[in-house]
N, C-alpha and C. Protein backbone atom coordinates (compact mmCIF):
# COMPACT_ATOMS: atom_id res chain seq x y z
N UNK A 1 106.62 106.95 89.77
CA UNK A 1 106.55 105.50 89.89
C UNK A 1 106.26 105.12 91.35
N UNK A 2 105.16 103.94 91.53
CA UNK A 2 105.54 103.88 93.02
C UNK A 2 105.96 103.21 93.42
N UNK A 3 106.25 103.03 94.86
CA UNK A 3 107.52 101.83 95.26
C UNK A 3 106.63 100.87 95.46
N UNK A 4 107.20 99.83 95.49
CA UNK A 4 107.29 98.84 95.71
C UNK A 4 106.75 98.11 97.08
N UNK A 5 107.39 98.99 98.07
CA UNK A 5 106.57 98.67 99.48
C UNK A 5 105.47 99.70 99.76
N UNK A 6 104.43 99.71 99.94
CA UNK A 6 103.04 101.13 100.07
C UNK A 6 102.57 101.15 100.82
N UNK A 7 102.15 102.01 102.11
CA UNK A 7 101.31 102.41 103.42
C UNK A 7 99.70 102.68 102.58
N UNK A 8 99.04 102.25 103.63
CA UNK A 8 97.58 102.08 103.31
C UNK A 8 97.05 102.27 104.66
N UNK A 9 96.18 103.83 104.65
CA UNK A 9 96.33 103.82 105.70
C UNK A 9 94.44 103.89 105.84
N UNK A 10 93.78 103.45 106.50
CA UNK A 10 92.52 103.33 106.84
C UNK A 10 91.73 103.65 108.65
N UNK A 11 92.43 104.49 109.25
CA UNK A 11 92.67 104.43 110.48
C UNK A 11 91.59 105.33 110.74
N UNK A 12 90.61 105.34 111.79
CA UNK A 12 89.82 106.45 112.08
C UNK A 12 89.99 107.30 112.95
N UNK A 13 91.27 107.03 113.64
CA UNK A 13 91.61 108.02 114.62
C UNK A 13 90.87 107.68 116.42
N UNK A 14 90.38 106.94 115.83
CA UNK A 14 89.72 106.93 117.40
C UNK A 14 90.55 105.88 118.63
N UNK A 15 90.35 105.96 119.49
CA UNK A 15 91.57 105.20 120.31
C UNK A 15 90.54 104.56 121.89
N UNK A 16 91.13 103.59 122.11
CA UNK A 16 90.43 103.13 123.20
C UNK A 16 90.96 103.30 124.70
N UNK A 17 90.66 104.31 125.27
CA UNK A 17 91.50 104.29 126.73
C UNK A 17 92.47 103.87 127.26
N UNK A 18 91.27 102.62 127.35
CA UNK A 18 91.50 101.67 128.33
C UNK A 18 92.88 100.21 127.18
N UNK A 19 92.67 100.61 126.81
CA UNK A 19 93.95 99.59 125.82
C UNK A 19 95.02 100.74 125.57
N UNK A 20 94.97 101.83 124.93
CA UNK A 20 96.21 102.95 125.17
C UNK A 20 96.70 102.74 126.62
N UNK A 21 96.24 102.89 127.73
CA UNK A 21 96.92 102.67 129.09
C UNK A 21 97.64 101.66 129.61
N UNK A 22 96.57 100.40 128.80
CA UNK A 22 98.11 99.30 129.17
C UNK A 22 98.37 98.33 127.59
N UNK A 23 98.63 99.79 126.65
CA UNK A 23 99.60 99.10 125.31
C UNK A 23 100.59 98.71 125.45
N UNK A 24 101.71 98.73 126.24
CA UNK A 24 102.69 98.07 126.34
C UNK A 24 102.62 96.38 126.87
N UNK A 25 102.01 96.71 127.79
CA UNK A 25 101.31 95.12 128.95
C UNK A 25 100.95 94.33 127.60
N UNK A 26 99.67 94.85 126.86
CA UNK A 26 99.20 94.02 125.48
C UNK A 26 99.84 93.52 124.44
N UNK A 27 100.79 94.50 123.70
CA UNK A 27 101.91 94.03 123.26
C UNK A 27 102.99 93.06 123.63
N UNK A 28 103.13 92.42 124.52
CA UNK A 28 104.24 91.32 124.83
C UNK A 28 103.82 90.39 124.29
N UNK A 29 103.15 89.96 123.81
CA UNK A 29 102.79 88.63 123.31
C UNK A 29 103.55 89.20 121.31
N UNK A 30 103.20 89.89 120.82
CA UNK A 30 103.57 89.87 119.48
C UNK A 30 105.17 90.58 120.06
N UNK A 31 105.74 91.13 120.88
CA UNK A 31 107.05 90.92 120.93
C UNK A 31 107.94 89.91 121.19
N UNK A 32 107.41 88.43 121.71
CA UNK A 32 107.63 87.57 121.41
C UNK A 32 107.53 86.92 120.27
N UNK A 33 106.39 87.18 119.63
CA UNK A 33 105.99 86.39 118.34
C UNK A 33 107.00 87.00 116.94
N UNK A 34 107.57 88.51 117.27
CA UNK A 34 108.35 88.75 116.33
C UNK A 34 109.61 88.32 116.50
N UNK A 35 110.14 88.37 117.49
CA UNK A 35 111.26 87.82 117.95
C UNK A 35 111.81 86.31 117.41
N UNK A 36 110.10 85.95 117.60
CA UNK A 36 110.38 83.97 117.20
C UNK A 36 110.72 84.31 115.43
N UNK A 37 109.73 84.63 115.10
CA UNK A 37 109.74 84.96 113.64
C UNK A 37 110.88 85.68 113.03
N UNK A 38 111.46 86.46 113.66
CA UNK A 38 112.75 87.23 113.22
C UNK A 38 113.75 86.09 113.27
N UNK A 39 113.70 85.06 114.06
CA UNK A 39 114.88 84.42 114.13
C UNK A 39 114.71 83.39 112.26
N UNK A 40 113.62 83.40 112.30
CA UNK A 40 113.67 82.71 110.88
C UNK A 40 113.49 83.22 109.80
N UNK A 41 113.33 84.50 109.91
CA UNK A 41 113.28 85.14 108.85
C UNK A 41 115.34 85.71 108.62
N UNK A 42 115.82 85.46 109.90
CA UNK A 42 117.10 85.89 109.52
C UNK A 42 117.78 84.64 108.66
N UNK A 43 117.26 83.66 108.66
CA UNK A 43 117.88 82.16 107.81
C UNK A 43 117.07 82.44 106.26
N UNK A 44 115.98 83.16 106.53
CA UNK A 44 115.63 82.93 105.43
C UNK A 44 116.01 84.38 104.21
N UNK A 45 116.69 85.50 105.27
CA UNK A 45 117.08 86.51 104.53
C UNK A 45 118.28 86.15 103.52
N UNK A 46 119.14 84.60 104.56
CA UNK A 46 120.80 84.49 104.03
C UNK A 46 120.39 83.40 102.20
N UNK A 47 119.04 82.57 103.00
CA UNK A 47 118.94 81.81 101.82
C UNK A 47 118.26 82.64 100.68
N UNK A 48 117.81 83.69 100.57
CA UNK A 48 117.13 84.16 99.38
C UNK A 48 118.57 85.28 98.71
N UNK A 49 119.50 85.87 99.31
CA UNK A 49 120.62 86.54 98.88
C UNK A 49 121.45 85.54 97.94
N UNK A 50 121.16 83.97 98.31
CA UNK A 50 122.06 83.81 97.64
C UNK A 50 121.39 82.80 96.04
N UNK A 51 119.97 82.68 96.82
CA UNK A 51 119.05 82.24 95.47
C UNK A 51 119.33 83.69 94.47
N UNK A 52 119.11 84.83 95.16
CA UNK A 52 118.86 86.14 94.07
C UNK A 52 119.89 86.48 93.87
N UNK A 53 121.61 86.05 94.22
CA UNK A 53 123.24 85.99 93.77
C UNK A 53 122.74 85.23 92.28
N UNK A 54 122.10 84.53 92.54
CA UNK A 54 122.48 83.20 91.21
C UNK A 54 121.38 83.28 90.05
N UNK A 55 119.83 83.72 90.65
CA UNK A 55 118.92 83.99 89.75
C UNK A 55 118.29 84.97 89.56
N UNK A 56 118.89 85.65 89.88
CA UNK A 56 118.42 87.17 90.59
C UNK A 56 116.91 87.80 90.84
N UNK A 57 116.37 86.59 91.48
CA UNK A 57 115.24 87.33 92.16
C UNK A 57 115.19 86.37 92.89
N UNK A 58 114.34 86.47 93.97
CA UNK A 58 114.21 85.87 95.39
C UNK A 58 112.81 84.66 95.22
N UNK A 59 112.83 83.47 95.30
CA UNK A 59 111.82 82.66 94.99
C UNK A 59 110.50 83.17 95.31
N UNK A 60 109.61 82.44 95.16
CA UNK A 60 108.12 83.07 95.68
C UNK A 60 107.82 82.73 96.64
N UNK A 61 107.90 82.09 97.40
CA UNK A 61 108.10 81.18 98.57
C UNK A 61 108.91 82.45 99.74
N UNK A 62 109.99 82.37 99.35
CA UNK A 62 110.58 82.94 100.11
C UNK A 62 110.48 84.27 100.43
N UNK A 63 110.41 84.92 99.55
CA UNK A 63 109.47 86.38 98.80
C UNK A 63 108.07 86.68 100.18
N UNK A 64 106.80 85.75 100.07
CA UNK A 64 106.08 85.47 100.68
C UNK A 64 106.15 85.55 102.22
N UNK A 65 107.22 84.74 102.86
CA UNK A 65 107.62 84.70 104.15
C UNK A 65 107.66 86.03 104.70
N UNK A 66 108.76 86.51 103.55
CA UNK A 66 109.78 87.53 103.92
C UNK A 66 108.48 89.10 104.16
N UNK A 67 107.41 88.79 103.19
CA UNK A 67 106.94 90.23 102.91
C UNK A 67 105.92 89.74 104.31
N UNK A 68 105.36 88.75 104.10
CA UNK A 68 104.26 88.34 105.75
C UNK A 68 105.09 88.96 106.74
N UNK A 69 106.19 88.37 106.88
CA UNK A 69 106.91 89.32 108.66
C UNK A 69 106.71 90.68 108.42
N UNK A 70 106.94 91.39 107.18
CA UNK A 70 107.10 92.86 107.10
C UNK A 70 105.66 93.17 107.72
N UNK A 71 104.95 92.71 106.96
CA UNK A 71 103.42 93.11 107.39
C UNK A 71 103.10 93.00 108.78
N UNK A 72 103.03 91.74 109.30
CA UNK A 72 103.01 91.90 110.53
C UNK A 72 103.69 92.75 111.48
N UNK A 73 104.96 92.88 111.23
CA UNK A 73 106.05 93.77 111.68
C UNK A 73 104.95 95.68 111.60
N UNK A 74 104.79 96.00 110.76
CA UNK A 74 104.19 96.92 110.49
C UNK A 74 102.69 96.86 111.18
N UNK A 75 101.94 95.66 111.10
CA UNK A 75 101.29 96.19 112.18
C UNK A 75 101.04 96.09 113.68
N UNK A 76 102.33 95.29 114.00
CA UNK A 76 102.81 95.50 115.50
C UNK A 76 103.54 96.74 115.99
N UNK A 77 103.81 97.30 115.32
CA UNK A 77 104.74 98.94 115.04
C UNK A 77 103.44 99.65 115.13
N UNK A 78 102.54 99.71 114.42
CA UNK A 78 101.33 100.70 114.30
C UNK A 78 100.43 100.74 115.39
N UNK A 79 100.35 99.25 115.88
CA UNK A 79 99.91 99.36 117.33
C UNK A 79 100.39 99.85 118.65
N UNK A 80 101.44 99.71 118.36
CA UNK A 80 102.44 99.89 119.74
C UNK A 80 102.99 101.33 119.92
N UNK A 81 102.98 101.87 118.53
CA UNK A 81 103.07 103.43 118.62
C UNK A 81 101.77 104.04 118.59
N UNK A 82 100.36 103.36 119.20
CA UNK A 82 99.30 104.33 118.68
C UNK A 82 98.68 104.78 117.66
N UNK A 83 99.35 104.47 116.51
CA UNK A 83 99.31 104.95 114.91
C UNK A 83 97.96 104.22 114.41
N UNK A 84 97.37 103.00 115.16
CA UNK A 84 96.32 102.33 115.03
C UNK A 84 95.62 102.28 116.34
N UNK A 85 94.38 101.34 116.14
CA UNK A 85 93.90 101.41 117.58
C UNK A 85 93.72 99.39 117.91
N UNK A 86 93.20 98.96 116.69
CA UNK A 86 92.90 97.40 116.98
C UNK A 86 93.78 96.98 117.39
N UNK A 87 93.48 95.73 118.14
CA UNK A 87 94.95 94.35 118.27
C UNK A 87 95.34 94.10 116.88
N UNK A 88 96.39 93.74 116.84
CA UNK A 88 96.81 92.73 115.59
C UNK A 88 96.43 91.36 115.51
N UNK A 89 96.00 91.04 114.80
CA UNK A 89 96.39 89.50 114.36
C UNK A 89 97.62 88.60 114.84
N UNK A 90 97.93 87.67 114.33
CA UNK A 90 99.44 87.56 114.88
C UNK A 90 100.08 86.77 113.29
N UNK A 91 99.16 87.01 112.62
CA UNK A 91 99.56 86.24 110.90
C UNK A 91 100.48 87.09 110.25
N UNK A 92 99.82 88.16 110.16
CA UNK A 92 99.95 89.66 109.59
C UNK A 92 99.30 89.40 108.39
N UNK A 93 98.33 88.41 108.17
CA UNK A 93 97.58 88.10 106.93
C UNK A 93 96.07 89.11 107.17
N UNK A 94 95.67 89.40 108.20
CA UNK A 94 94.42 90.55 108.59
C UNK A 94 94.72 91.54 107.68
N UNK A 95 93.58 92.48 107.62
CA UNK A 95 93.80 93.62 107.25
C UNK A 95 93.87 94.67 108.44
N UNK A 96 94.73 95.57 108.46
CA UNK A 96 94.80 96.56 109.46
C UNK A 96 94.91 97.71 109.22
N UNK A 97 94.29 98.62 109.91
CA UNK A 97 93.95 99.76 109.58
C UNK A 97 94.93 101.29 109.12
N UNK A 98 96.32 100.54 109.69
CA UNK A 98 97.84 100.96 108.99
C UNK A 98 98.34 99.25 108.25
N UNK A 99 98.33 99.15 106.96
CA UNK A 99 98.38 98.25 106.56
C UNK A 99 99.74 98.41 105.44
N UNK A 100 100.25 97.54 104.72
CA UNK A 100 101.21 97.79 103.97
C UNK A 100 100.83 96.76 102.65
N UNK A 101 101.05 97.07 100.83
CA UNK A 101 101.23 96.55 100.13
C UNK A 101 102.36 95.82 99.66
N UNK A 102 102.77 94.78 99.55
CA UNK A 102 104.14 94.85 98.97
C UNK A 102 103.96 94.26 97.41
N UNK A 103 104.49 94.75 96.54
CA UNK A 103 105.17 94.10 95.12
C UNK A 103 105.15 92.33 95.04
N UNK A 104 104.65 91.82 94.37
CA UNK A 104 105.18 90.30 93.72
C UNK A 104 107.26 90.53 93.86
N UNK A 105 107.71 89.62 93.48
CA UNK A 105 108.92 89.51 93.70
C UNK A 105 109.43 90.11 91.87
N UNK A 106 110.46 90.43 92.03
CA UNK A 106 111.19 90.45 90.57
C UNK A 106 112.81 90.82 90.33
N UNK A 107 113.02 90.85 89.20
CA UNK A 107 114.52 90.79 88.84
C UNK A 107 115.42 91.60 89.41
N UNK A 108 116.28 91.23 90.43
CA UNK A 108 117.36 92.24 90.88
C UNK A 108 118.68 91.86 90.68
N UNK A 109 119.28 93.40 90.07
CA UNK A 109 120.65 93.02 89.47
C UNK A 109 121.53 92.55 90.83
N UNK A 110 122.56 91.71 90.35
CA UNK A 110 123.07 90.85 91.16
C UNK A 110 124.24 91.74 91.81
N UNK A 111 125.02 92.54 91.44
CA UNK A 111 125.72 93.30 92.00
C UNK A 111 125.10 94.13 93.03
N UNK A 112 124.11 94.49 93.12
CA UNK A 112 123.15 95.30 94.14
C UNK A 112 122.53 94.31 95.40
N UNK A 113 122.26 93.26 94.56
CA UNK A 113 122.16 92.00 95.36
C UNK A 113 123.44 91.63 96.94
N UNK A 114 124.36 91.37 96.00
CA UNK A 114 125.92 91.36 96.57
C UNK A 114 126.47 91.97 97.86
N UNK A 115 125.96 93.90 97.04
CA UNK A 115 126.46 94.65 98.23
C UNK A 115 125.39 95.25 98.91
N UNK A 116 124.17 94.67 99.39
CA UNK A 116 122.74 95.19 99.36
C UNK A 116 123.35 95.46 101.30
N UNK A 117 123.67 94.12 101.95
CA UNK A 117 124.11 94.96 103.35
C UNK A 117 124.94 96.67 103.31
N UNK A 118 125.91 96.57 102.51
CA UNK A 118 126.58 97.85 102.77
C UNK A 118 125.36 99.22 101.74
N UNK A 119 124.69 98.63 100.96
CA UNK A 119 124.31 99.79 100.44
C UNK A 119 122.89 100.07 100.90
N UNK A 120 122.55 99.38 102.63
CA UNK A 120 121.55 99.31 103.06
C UNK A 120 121.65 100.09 104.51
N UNK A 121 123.44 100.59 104.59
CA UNK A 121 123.53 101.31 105.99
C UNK A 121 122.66 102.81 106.01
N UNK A 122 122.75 103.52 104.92
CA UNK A 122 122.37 104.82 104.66
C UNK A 122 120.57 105.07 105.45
N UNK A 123 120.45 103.96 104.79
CA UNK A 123 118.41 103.87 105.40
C UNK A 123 118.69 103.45 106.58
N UNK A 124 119.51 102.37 107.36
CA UNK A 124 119.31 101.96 108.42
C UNK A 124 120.12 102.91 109.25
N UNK A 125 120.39 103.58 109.15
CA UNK A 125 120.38 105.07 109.74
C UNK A 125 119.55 105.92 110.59
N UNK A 126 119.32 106.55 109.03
CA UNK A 126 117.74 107.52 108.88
C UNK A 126 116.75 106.56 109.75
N UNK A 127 116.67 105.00 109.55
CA UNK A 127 115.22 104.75 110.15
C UNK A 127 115.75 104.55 111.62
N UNK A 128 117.05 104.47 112.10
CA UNK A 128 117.35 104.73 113.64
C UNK A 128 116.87 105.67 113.92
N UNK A 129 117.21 106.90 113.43
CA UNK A 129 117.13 108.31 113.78
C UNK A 129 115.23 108.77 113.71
N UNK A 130 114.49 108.28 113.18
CA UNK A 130 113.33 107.57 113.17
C UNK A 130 112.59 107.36 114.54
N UNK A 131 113.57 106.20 114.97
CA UNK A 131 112.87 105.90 116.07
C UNK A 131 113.30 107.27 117.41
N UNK A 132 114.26 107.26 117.55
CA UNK A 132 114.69 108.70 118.84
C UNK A 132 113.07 109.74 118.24
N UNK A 133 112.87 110.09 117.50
CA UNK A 133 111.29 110.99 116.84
C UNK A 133 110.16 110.46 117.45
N UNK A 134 110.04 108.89 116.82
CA UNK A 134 108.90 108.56 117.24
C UNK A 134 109.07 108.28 118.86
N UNK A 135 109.64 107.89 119.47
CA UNK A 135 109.79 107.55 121.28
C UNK A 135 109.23 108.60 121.76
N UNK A 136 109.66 110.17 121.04
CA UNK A 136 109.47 111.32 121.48
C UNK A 136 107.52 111.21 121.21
N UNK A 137 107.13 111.17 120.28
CA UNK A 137 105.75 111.15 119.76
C UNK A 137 104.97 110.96 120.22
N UNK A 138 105.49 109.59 120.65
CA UNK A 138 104.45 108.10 121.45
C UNK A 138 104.53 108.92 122.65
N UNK A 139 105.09 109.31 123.36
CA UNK A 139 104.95 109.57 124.48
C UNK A 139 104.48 110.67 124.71
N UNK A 140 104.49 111.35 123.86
CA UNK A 140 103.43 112.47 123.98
C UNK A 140 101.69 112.29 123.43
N UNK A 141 101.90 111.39 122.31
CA UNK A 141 100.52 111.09 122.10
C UNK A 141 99.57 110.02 122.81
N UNK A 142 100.42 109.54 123.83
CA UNK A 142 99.82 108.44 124.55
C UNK A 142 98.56 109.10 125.58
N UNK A 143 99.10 110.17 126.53
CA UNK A 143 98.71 111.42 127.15
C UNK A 143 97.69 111.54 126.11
N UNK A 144 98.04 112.33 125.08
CA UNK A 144 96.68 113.09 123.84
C UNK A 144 95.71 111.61 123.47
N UNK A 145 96.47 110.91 123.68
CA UNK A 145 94.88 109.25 123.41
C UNK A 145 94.54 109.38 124.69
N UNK A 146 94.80 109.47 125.59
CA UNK A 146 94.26 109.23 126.83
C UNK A 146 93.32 110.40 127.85
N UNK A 147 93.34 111.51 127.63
CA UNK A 147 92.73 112.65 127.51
C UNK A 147 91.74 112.86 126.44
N UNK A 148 91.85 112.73 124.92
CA UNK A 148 90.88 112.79 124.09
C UNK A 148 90.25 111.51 123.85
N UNK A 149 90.93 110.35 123.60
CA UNK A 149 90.42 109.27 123.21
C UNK A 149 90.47 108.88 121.59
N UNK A 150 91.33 110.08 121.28
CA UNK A 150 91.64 109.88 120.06
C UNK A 150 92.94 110.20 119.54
N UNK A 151 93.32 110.02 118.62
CA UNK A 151 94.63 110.66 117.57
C UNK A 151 94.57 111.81 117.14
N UNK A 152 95.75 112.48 117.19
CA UNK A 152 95.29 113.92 116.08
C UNK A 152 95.86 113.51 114.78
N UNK A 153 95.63 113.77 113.62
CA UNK A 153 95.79 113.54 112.80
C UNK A 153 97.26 113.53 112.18
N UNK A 154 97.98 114.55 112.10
CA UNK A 154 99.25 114.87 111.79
C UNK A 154 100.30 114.27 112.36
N UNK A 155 99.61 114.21 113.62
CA UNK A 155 100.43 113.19 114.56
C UNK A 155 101.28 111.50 114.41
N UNK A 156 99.28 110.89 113.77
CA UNK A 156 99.70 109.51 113.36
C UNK A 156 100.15 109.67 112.13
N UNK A 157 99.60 110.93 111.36
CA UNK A 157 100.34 110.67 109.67
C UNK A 157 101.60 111.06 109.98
N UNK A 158 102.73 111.22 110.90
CA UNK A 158 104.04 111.38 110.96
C UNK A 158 104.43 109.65 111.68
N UNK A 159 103.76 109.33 112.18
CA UNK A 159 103.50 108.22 112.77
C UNK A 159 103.76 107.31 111.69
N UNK A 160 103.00 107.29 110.67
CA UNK A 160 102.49 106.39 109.36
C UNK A 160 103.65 106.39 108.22
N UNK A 161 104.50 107.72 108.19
CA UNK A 161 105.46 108.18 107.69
C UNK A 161 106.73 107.14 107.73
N UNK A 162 107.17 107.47 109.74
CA UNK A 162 108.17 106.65 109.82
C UNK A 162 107.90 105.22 109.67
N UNK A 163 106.47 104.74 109.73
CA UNK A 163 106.42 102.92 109.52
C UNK A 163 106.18 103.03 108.57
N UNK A 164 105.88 103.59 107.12
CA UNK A 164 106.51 103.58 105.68
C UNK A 164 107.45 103.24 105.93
N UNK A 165 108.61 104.18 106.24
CA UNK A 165 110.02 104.09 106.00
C UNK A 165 110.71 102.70 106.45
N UNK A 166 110.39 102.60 107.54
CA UNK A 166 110.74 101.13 108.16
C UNK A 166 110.27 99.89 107.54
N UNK A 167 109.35 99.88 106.97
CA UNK A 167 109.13 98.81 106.12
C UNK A 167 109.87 98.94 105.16
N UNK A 168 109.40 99.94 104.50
CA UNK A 168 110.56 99.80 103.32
C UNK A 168 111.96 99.43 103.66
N UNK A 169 112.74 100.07 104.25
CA UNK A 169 114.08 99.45 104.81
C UNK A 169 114.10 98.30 104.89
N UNK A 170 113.73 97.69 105.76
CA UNK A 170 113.06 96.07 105.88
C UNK A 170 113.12 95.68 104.88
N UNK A 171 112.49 95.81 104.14
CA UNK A 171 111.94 95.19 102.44
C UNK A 171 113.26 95.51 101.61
N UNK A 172 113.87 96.38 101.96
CA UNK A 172 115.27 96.72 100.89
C UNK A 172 116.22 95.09 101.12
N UNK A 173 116.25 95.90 102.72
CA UNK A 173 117.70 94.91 103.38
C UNK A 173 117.66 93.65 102.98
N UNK A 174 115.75 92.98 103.48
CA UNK A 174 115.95 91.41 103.38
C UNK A 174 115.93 90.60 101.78
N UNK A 175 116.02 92.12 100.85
CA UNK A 175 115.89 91.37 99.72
C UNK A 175 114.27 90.91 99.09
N UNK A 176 113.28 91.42 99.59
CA UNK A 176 112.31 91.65 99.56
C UNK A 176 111.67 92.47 98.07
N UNK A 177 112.74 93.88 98.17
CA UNK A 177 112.30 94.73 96.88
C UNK A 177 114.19 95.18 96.75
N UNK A 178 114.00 95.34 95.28
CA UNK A 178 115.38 96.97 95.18
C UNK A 178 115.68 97.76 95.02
N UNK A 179 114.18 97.74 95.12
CA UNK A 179 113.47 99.73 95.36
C UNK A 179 114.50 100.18 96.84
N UNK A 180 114.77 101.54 96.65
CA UNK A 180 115.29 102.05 97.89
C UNK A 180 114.32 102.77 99.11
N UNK A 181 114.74 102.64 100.20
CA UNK A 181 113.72 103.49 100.88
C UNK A 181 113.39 104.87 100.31
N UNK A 182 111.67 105.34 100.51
CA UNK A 182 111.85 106.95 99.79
C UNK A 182 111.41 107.53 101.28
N UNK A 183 111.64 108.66 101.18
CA UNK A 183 111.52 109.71 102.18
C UNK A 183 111.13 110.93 101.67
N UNK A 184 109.74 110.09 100.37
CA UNK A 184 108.79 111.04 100.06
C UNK A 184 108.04 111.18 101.37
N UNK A 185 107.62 112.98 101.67
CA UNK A 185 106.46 113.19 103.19
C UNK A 185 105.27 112.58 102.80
N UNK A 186 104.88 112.67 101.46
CA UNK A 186 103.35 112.29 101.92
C UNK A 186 103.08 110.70 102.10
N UNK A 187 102.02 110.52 102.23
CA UNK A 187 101.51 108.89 102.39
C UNK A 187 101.13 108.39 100.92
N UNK A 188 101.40 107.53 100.86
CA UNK A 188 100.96 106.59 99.70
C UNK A 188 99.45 106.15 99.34
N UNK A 189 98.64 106.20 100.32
CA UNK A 189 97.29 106.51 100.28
C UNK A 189 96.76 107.38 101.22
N UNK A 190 95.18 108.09 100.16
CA UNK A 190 95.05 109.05 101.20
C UNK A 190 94.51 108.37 102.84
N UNK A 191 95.33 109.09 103.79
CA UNK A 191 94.32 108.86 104.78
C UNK A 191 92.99 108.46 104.92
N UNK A 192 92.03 107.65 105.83
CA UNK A 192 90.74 108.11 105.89
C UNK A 192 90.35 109.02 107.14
N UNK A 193 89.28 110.12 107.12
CA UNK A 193 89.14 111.01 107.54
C UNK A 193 88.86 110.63 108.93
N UNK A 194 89.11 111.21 110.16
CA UNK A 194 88.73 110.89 111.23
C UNK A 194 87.58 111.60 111.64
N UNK A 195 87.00 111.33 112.82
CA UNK A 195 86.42 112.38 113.86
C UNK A 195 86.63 113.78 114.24
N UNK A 196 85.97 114.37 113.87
CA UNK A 196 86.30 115.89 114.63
C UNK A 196 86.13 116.38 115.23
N UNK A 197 86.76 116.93 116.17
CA UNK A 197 87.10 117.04 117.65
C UNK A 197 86.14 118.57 117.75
């Protein structure tokens, strides 16, 4: 079966120097913009827990909001770790070349609903432990973009892996899906093939 949240990954591997060298500098603007957006997506996580307490699924509306931040979220993550090469958008309505599907909204039992913070520590864990991996990654693949000008492959598909996982988490916690995170290895779509070195 597949989940609910899905990596789509369309990336060619190729990387631009001169933007790998000052990805961090470029990125401040969508670390603000998530920041703004996180603050309302945290009002809007409390109001859909308790629409999906009472009707047990999360409106469409709210559903919508909630899965747009993920997306964007995912492809400000894909940029900032290298895992992509374009700017983002700042909608998260673009298509991007690490991109994510999410599910229409639907019926979640209300007891799961209830205790969805406590039965959401286990992933928010694993996807901490996640990031200490990827810090390690990025910083080694920043060097390998900047010397080749490209990605190695295995690299960003471990890359693509952990921003699966993190979305999904995301998507668990805010009530989004009640699918659980999976920590199936492979990708949900195949890669597309890069350049060969």
């Amino acid at each position: 079966m597949e989940h609910a949240v899905t990596l789509v990954v369309t990336d060619d591997l190729r990387r631009s120097r001169l933007t790998v060298f000052f990805r961090l500098l470029l990125a401040i603007p969508h670390f603000i913009w998530l920041c703004l957006w996180g603050i309302a997506v945290w009002f809007v996580v409390i109001i859909s827990w308790f629409a999906a307490l009472f009707t047990k699924r999360v409106p469409d509306g709210l559903h919508g909001f909630l899965a747009g931040y993920i997306r964007y979220q995912v492809h400000v993550y894909a940029y900032l770790t290298l895992a992509a090469n374009p700017y983002p958008g700042f909608s998260g309505g673009d298509s991007y070349p690490i991109d994510v599907r999410i599910a229409p909204p639907a019926e979640q039992g209300r007891l799961g609903v209830f205790f969805r913070t406590l039965l959401a520590i286990p992933a928010l864990v694993i996807s901490s432990a996640m990031n200490s991996l990827v810090e390690i990654l990025v910083f080694f693949g920043w060097f390998v973009c900047l010397f080749l000008g490209r990605m190695p492959e295995g690299m960003r598909n471990l890359l693509a892996f952990t921003i699966r996982y993190h979305a999904q988490t995301q998507a668990y916690y805010s009530l989004v899906t009640s699918q659980y995170p999976s920590l199936n290895v492979g990708l949900d779509a195949a890669p597309a093939s890069g350049p060969t070195a």
